[in-house]
Protein backbone atom coordinates (compact mmCIF):
# COMPACT_ATOMS: atom_id res chain seq x y z
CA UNK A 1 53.80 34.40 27.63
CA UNK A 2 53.93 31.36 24.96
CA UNK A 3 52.37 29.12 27.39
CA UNK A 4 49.67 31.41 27.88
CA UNK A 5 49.23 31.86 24.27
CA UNK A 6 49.12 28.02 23.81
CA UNK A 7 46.89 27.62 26.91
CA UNK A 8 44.06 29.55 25.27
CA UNK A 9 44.52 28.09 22.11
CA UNK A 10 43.90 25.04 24.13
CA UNK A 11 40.67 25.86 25.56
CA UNK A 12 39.34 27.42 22.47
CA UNK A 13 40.12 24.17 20.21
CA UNK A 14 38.20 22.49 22.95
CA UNK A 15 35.42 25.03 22.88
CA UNK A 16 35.52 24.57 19.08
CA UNK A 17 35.31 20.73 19.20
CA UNK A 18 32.89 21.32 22.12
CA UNK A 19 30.47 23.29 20.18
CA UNK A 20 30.87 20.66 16.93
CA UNK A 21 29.94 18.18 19.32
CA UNK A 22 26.63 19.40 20.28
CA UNK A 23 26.08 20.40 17.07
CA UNK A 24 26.16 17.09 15.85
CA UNK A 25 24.01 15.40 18.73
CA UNK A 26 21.55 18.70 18.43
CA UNK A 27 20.79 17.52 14.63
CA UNK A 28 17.98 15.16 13.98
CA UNK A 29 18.40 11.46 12.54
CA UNK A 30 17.62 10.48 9.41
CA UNK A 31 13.96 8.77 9.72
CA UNK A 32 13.34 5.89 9.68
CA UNK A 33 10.49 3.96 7.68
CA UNK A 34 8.52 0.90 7.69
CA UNK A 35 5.73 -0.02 5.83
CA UNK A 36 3.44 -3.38 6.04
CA UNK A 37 1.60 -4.38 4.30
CA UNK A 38 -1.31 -6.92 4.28
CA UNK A 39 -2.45 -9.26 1.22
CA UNK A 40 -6.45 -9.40 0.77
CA UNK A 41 -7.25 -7.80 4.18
CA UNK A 42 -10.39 -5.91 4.10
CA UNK A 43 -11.63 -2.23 4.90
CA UNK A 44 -13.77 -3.31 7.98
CA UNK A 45 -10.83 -6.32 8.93
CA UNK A 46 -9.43 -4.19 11.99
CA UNK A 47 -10.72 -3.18 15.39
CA UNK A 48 -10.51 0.56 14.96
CA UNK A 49 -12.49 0.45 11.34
CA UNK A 50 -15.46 -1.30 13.03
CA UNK A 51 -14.77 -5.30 13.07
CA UNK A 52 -15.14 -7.67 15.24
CA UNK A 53 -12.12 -9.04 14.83
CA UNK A 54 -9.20 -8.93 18.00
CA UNK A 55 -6.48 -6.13 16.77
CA UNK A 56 -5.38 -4.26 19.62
CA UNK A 57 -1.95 -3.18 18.34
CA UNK A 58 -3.27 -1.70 15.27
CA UNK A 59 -6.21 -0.24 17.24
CA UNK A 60 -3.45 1.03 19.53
CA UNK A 61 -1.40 2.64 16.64
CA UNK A 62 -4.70 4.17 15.04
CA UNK A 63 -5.34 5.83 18.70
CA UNK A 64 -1.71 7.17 18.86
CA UNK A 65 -1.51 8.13 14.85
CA UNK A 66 -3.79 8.88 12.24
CA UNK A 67 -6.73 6.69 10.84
CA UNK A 68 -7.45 7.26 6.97
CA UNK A 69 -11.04 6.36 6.22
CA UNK A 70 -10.84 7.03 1.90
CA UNK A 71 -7.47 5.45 1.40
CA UNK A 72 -7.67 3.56 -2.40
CA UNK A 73 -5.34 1.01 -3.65
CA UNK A 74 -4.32 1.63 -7.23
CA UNK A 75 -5.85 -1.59 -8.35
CA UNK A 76 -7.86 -4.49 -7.04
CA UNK A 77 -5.50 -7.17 -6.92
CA UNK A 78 -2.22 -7.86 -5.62
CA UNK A 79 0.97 -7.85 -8.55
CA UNK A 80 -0.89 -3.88 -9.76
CA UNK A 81 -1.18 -2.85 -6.73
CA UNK A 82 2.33 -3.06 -5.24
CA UNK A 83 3.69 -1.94 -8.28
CA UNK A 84 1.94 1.07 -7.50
CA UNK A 85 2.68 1.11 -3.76
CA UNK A 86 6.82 0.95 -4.78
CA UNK A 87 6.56 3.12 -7.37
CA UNK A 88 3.69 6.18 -6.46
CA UNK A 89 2.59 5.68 -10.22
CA UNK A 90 -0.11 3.80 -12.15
CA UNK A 91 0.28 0.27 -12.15
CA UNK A 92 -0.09 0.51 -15.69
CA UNK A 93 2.43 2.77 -16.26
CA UNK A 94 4.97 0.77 -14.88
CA UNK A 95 4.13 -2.63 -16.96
CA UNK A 96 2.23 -4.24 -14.36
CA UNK A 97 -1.28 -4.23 -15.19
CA UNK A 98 -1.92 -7.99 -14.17
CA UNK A 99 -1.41 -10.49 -11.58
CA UNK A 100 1.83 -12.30 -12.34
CA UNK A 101 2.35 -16.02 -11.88
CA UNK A 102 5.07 -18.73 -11.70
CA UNK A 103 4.96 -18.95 -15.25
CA UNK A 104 6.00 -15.56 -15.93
CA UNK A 105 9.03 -13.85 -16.91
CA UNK A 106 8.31 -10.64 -16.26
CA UNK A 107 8.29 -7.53 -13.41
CA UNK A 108 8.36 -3.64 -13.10
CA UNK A 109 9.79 -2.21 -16.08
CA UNK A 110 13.11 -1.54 -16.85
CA UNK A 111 13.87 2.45 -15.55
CA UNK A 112 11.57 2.42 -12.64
CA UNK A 113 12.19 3.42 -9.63
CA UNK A 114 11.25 2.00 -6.49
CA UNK A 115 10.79 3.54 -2.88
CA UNK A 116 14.19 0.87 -1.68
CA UNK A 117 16.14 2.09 -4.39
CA UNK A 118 15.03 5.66 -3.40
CA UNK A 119 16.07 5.35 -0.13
CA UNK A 120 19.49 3.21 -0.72
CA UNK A 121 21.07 6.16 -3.02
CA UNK A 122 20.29 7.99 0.26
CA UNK A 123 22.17 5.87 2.41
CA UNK A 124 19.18 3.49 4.12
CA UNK A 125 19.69 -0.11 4.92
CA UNK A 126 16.80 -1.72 3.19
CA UNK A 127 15.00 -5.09 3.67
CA UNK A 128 11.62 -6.63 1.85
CA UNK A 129 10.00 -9.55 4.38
CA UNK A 130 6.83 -11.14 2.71
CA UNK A 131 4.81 -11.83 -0.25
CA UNK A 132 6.91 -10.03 -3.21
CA UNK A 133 4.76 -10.62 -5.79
CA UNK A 134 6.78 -7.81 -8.89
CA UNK A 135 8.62 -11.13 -10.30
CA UNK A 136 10.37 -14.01 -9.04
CA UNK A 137 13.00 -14.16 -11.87
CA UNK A 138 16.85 -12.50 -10.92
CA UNK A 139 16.00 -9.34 -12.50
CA UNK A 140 12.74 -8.83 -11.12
CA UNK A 141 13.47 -9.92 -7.50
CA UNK A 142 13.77 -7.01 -4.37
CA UNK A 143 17.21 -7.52 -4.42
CA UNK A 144 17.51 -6.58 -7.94
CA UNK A 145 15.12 -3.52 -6.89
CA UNK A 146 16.50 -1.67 -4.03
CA UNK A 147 16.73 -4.18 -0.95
CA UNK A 148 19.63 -5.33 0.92
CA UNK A 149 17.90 -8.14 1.81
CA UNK A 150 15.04 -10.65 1.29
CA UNK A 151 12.89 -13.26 2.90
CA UNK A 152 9.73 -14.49 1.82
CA UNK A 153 7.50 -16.09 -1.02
CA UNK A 154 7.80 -13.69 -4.44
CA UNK A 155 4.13 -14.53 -5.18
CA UNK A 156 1.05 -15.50 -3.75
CA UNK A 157 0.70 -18.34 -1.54
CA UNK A 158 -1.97 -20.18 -3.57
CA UNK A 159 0.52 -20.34 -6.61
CA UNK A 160 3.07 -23.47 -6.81
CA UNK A 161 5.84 -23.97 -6.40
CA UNK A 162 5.61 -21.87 -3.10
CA UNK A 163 8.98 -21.66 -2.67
CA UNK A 164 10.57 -19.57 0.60
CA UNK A 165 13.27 -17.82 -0.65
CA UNK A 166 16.30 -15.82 1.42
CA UNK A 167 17.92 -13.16 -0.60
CA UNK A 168 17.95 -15.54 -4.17
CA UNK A 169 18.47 -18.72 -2.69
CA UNK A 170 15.29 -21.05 -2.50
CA UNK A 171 15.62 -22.39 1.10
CA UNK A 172 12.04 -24.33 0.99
CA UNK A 173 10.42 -25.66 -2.14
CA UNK A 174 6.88 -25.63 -0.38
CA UNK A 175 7.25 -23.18 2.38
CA UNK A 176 5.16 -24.14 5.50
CA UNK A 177 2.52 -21.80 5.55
CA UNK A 178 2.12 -22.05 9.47
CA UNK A 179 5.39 -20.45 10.09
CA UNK A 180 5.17 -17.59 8.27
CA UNK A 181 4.04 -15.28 9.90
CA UNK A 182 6.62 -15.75 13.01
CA UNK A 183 9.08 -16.34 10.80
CA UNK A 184 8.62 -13.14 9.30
CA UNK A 185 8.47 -11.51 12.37
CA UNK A 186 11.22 -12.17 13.38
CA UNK A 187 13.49 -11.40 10.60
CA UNK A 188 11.87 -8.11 10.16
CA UNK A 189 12.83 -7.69 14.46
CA UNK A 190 16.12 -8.70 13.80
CA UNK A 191 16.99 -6.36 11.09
CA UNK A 192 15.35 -3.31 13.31
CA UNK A 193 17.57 -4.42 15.87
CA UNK A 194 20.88 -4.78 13.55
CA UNK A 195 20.07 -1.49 11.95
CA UNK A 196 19.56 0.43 14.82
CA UNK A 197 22.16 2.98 14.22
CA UNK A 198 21.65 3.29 10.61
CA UNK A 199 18.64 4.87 8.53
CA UNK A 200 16.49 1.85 7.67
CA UNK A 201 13.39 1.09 5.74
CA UNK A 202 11.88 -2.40 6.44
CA UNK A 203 8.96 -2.99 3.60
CA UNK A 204 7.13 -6.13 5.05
CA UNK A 205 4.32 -7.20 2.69
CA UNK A 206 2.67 -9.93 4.86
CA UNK A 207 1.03 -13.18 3.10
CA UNK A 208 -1.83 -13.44 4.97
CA UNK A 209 -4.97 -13.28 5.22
CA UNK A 210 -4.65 -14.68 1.29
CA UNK A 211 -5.61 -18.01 1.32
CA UNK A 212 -5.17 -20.77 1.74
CA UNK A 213 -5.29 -19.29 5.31
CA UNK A 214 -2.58 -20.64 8.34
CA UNK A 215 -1.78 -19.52 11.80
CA UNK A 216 0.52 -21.12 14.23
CA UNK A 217 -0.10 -23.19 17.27
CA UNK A 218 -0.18 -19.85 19.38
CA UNK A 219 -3.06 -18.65 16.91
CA UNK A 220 -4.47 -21.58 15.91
CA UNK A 221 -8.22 -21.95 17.35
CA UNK A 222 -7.84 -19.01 19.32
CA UNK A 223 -10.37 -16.55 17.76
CA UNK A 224 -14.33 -16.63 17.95
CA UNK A 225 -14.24 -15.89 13.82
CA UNK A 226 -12.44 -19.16 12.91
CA UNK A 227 -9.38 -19.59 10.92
CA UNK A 228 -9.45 -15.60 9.44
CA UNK A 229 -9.59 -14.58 13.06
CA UNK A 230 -6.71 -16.66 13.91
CA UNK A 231 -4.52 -14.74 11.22
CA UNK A 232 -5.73 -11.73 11.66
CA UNK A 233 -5.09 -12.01 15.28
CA UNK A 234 -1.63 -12.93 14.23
CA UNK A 235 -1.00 -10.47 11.94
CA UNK A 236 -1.71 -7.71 14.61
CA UNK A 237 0.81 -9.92 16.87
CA UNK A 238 3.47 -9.22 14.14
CA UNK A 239 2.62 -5.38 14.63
CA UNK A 240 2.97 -5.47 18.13
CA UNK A 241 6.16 -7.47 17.77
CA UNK A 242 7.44 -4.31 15.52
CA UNK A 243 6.43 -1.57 18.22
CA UNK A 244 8.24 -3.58 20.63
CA UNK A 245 11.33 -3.16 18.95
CA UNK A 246 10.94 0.14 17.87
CA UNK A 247 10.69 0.96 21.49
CA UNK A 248 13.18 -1.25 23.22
CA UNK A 249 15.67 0.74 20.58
CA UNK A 250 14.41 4.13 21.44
CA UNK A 251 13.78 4.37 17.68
CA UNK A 252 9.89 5.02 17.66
CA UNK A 253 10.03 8.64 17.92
CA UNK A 254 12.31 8.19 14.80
CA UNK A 255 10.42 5.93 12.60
CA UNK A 256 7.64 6.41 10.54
CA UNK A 257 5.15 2.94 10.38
CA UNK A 258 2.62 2.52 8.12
CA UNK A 259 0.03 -0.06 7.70
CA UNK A 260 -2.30 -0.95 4.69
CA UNK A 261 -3.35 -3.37 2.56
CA UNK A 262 -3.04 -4.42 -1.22
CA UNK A 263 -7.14 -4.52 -1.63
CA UNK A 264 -10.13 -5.33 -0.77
CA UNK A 265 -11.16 -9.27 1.04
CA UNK A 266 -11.44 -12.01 -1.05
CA UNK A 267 -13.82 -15.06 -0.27
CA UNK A 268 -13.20 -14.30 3.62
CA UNK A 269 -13.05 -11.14 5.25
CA UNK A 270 -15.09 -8.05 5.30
CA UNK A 271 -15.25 -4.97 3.20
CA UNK A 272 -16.89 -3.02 6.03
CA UNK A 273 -20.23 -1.73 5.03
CA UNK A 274 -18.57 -1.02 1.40
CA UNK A 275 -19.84 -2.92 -2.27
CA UNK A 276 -17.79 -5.07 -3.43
CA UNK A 277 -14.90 -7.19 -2.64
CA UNK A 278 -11.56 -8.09 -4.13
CA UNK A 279 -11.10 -7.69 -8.02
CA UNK A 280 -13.65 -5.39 -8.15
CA UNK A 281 -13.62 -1.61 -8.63
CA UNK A 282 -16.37 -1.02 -6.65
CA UNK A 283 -15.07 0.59 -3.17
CA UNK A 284 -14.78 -2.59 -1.43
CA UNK A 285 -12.68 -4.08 -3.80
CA UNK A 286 -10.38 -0.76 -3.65
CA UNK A 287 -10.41 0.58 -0.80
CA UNK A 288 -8.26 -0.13 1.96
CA UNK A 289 -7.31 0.45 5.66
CA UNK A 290 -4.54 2.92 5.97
CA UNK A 291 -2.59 3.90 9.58
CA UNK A 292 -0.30 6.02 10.14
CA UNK A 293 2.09 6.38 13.68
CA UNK A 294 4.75 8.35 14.73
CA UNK A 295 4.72 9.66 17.98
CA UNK A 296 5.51 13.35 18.42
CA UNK A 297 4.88 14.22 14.67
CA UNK A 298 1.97 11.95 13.45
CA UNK A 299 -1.44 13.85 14.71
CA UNK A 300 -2.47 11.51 17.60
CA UNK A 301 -5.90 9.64 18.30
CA UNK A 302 -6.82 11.60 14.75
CA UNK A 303 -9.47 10.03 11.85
CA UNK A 304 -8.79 11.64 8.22
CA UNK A 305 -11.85 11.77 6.20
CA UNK A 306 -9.78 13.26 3.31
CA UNK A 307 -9.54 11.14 0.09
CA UNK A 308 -5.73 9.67 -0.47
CA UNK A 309 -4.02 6.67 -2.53
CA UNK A 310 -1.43 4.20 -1.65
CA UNK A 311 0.49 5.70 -4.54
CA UNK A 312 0.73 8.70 -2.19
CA UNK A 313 3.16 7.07 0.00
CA UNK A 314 6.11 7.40 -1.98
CA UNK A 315 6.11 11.29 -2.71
CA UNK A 316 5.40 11.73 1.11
CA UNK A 317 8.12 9.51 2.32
CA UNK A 318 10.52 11.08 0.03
CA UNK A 319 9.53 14.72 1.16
CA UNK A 320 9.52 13.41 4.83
CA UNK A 321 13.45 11.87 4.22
CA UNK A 322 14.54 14.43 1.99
CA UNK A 323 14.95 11.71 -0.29
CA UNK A 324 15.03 12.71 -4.18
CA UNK A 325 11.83 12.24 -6.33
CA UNK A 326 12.10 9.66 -8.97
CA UNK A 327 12.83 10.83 -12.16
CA UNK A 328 9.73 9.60 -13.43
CA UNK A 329 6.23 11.44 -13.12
CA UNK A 330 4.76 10.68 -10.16
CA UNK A 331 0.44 9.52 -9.51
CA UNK A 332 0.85 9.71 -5.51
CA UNK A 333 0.95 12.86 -4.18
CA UNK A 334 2.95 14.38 -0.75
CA UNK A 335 -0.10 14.06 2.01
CA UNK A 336 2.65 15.06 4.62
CA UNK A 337 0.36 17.96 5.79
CA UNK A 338 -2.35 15.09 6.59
CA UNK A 339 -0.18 13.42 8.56
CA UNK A 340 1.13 16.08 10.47
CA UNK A 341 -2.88 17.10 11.15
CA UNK A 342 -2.04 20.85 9.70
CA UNK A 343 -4.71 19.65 6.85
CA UNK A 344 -8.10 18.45 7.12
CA UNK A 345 -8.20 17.82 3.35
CA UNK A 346 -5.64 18.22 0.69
CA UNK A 347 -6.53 18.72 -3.02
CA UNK A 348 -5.78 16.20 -5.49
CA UNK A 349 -6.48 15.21 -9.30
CA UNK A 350 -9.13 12.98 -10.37
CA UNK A 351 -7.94 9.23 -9.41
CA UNK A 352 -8.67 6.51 -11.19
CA UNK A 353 -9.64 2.89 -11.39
CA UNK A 354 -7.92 0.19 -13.55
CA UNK A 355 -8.32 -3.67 -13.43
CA UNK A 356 -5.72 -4.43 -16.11
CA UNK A 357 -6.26 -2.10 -18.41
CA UNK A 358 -9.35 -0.82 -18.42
CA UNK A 359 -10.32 2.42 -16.77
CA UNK A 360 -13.46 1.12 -15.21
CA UNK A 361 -13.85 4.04 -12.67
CA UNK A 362 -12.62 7.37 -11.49
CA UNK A 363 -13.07 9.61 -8.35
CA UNK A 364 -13.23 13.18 -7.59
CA UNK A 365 -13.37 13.66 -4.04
CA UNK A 366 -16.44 12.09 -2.98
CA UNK A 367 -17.94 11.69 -6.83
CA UNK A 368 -17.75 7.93 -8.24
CA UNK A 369 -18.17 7.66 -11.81
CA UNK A 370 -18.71 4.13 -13.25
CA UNK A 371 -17.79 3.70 -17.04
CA UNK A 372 -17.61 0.20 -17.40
CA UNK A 373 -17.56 -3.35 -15.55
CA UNK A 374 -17.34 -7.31 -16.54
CA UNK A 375 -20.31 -9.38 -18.08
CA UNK A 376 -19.74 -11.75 -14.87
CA UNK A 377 -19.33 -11.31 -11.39
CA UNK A 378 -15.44 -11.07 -10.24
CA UNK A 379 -13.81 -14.64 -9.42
CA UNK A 380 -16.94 -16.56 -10.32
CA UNK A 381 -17.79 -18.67 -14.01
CA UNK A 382 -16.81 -17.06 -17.18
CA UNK A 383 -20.13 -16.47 -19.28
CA UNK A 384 -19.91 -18.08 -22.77
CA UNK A 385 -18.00 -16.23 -25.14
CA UNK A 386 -15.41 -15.35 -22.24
CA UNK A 387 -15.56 -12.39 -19.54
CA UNK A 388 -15.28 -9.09 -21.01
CA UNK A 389 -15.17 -5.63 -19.93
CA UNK A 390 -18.24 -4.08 -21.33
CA UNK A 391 -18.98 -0.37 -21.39
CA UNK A 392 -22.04 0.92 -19.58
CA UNK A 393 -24.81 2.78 -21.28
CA UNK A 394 -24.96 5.44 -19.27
CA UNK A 395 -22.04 6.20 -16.48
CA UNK A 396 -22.89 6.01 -13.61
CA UNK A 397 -22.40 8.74 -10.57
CA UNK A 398 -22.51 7.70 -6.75
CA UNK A 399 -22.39 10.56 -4.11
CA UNK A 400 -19.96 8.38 -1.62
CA UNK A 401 -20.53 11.11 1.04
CA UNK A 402 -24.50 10.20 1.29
CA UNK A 403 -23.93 7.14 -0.13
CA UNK A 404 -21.21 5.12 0.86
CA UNK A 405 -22.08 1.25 -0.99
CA UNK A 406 -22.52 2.92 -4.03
CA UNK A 407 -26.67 1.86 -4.19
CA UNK A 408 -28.06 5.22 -5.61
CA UNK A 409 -26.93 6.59 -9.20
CA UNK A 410 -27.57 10.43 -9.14
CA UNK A 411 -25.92 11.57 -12.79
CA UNK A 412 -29.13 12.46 -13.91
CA UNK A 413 -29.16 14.83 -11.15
CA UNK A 414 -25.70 16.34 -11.14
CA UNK A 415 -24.63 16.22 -15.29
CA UNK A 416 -22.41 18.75 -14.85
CA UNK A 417 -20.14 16.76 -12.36
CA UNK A 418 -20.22 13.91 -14.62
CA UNK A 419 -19.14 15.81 -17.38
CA UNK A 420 -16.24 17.41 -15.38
CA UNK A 421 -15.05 13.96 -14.08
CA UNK A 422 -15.76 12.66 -17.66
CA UNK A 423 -13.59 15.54 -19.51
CA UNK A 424 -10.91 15.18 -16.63
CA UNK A 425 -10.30 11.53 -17.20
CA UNK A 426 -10.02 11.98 -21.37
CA UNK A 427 -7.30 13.94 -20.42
CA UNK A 428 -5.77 12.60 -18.03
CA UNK A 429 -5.86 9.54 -20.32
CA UNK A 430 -3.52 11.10 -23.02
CA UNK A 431 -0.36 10.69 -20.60
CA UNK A 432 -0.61 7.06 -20.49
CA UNK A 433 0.98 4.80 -22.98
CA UNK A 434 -0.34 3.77 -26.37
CA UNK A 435 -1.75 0.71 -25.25
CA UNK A 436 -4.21 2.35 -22.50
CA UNK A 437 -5.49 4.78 -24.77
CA UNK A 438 -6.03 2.76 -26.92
CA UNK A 439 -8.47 0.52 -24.82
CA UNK A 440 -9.42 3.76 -23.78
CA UNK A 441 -11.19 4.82 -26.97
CA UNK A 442 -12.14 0.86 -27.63
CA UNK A 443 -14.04 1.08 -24.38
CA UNK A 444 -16.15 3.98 -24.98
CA UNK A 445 -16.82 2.81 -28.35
CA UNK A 446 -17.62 -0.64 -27.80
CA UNK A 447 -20.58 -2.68 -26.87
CA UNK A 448 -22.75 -1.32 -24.01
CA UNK A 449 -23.97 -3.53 -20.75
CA UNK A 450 -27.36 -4.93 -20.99
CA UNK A 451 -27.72 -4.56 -17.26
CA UNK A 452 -29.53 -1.61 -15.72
CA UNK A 453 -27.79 0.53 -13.70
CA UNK A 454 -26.20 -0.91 -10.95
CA UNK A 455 -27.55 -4.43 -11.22
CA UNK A 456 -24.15 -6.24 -9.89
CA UNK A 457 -24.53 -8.06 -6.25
CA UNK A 458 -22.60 -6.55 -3.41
């Protein structure tokens, strides 16, 4: 009778640890997430938005995930904008309202929160491959901010030194800028491949295509469009490289990748048929390509018209991981339901445009309003007495849905949409810190443009 009694208690521990067991296996992994991103690579750069140029990874990716057609930067140029893209907030909230250089001591302020250190309290092996660009000083550097691990150059490519670092350590005082991008590659495969078990997210801001442009000998030559083509062509190489692994591993039903860029093309590149080009707030100088793949849960072969920010992809990553919010007000929004295709649009707040701190634009779905732009043309001779940010005399209003390079001001038709955009932004305003508002109020006090509307070249 015992022995019976223990027999069953035998099979029903095993049915117990049976049942745990499936249990277990039955619930899903922690996602992973990678996000790469490009440095000056235009709107109309890639395959799938229209170019010329060879990208048939990416292309593939936009056919198997989604393909965002309004996706804006925070900012026109690089240090801004990846404070944003870290953080889901204003870049000049978080005490980045410039491009940084070697010279400078400083980063993201003290108290914010980036998406790595999100993810780490969570448990996520993290690692930051490419241009870093937030501050190259200890405090400042991704491994002070959330990452495991680092490899690249912690500014821009045309700065000196261009040091290479690896985690702290400066491992080349002029990194060779035609190894890069392989280089890159394949510490970013590695770490996929030594994390496969673990929840991972891999943020790898590529250099390129900033200049001074480089491919390698595999590239090199190789493209119809010259040197740009070469990199580009590269670039999409490095993506391919990434969906290899992701695949070998079994992981990419498991991993979320994202693709964009920091802004618009520089002195190379296109903008697509957009105005406007890097360090400008006009929409080629803004807006930016923006993919997004995962099979099974990313709507396939789909192309979102809907108007989203690259400050959006820290709420939805967090919602997607079940990953705590910062404790910080957040500018990005969760677009999970775009993703996912259960939304054709989502609605959002008025968004607006900074370069440094000036609020020289804002955007209400497909409204533009202009307030204010530089006496010179972005990038080219300071005017004597120094390029300033001059107010307009009238804002201007560009329908983006009829009228996508911004050619055709219509506030004097539609003054009650200015006014709403107008009213929105004063408030809107009053959350930022003492020093925007008050270039805020300087601006729209201060000396109006002598130019008639519109009068800047594309």
């Amino acid at each position: 009778m015992v022995v019976g009694i223990q027999y069953v208690a035998m099979l029903s521990r095993r049915t117990f640890l049976g049942a745990a067991a499936a249990s277990l296996a039955a619930q899903p992994k922690p996602l992973n997430v990678i996000l790469m991103y490009a440095d000056d690579l235009g709107w109309g750069d890639l395959g799938c938005y229209g170019s010329p140029l060879s990208t048939p990874h990416l292309d593939q990716a936009a056919r198997e995930g989604t393909r965002f057609t309004h996706c804006l930067s925070a900012n026109p140029v690089c240090s801004p904008s990846r404070a944003a893209l870290l953080t889901g907030r204003y870049p000049t909230r978080v005490g980045v309202p410039n491009v940084l250089f070697p010279t400078d001591k400083t980063g993201l302020a003290d108290g914010e929160q980036t998406l790595a250190q999100l993810l780490k309290a969570k448990g996520y092996k993290t690692q930051c491959v490419g241009k870093w660009h937030l501050g190259h000083l200890a405090p400042h550097l991704p491994t002070y901010k959330g990452f495991d691990n680092y490899l690249g150059i912690p500014y821009s490519n045309d700065m000196s030194p261009r040091w290479l670092m690896d985690g702290e350590k400066v491992i080349e005082e002029q990194a060779t800028l035609e190894t890069l991008t392989p280089r890159y590659t394949e510490r970013a495969v590695r770490f996929i491949e030594d994390n496969k078990s673990s929840p991972f997210f891999l943020y790898f801001p590529h250099t390129y295509p900033h200049i001074p442009l480089a491919a390698s000998s595999a590239f090199r030559g190789k493209s119809p469009h010259g040197i740009y083509g070469d990199v580009v062509s590269e670039l999409d190489w490095s993506v391919g490289q990434i969906m290899q692994a992701l695949k070998k591993h079994g992981l990419d039903r498991n991993t979320l990748f994202l693709f964009s860029s920091d802004n618009g093309p520089w002195f190379q590149g296109s903008p697509g048929h957009l105005r406007g080009r890097k360090g400008m707030t006009w929409e080629g100088g803004v807006r930016v390509p923006l993919i997004a793949w995962r099979p099974g849960h990313v709507a396939k072969g789909r192309v979102c018209h809907s108007l989203v920010s690259t400050m959006d992809i820290v709420p939805t990553v967090c919602a997607m991981t079940g990953t705590t919010k910062p404790t910080r007000p957040l500018d990005g929004i969760d677009i999970t339901p775009l993703l996912t295709g259960a939304k054709a649009e989502i609605d959002r707040d008025v968004l607006l445009y900074f370069d440094n701190i000036n609020v020289q634009c804002a955007r209400s779905g497909n409204w533009k309003v202009h307030f204010s732009r530089y006496n010179n043309v972005t990038y080219s001779p300071a005017p004597a007495g120094g390029r300033k940010n001059i107010r307009l005399k009238n804002p201007e209003l560009y329908n983006l849905a009829k009228d996508p390079d911004e050619s055709f001001d219509v506030a004097t038709e539609n003054p009650e949409v200015l006014k709403r955009i107008i009213a929105r932004v004063d408030e809107l305003i009053k959350g930022f810190p003492d020093e925007i508002q008050k270039q805020y109020e300087t601006q729209k006090n201060g000396p109006l443009s002598p130019s008639p509307a519109g009068a800047v070249s594309r």
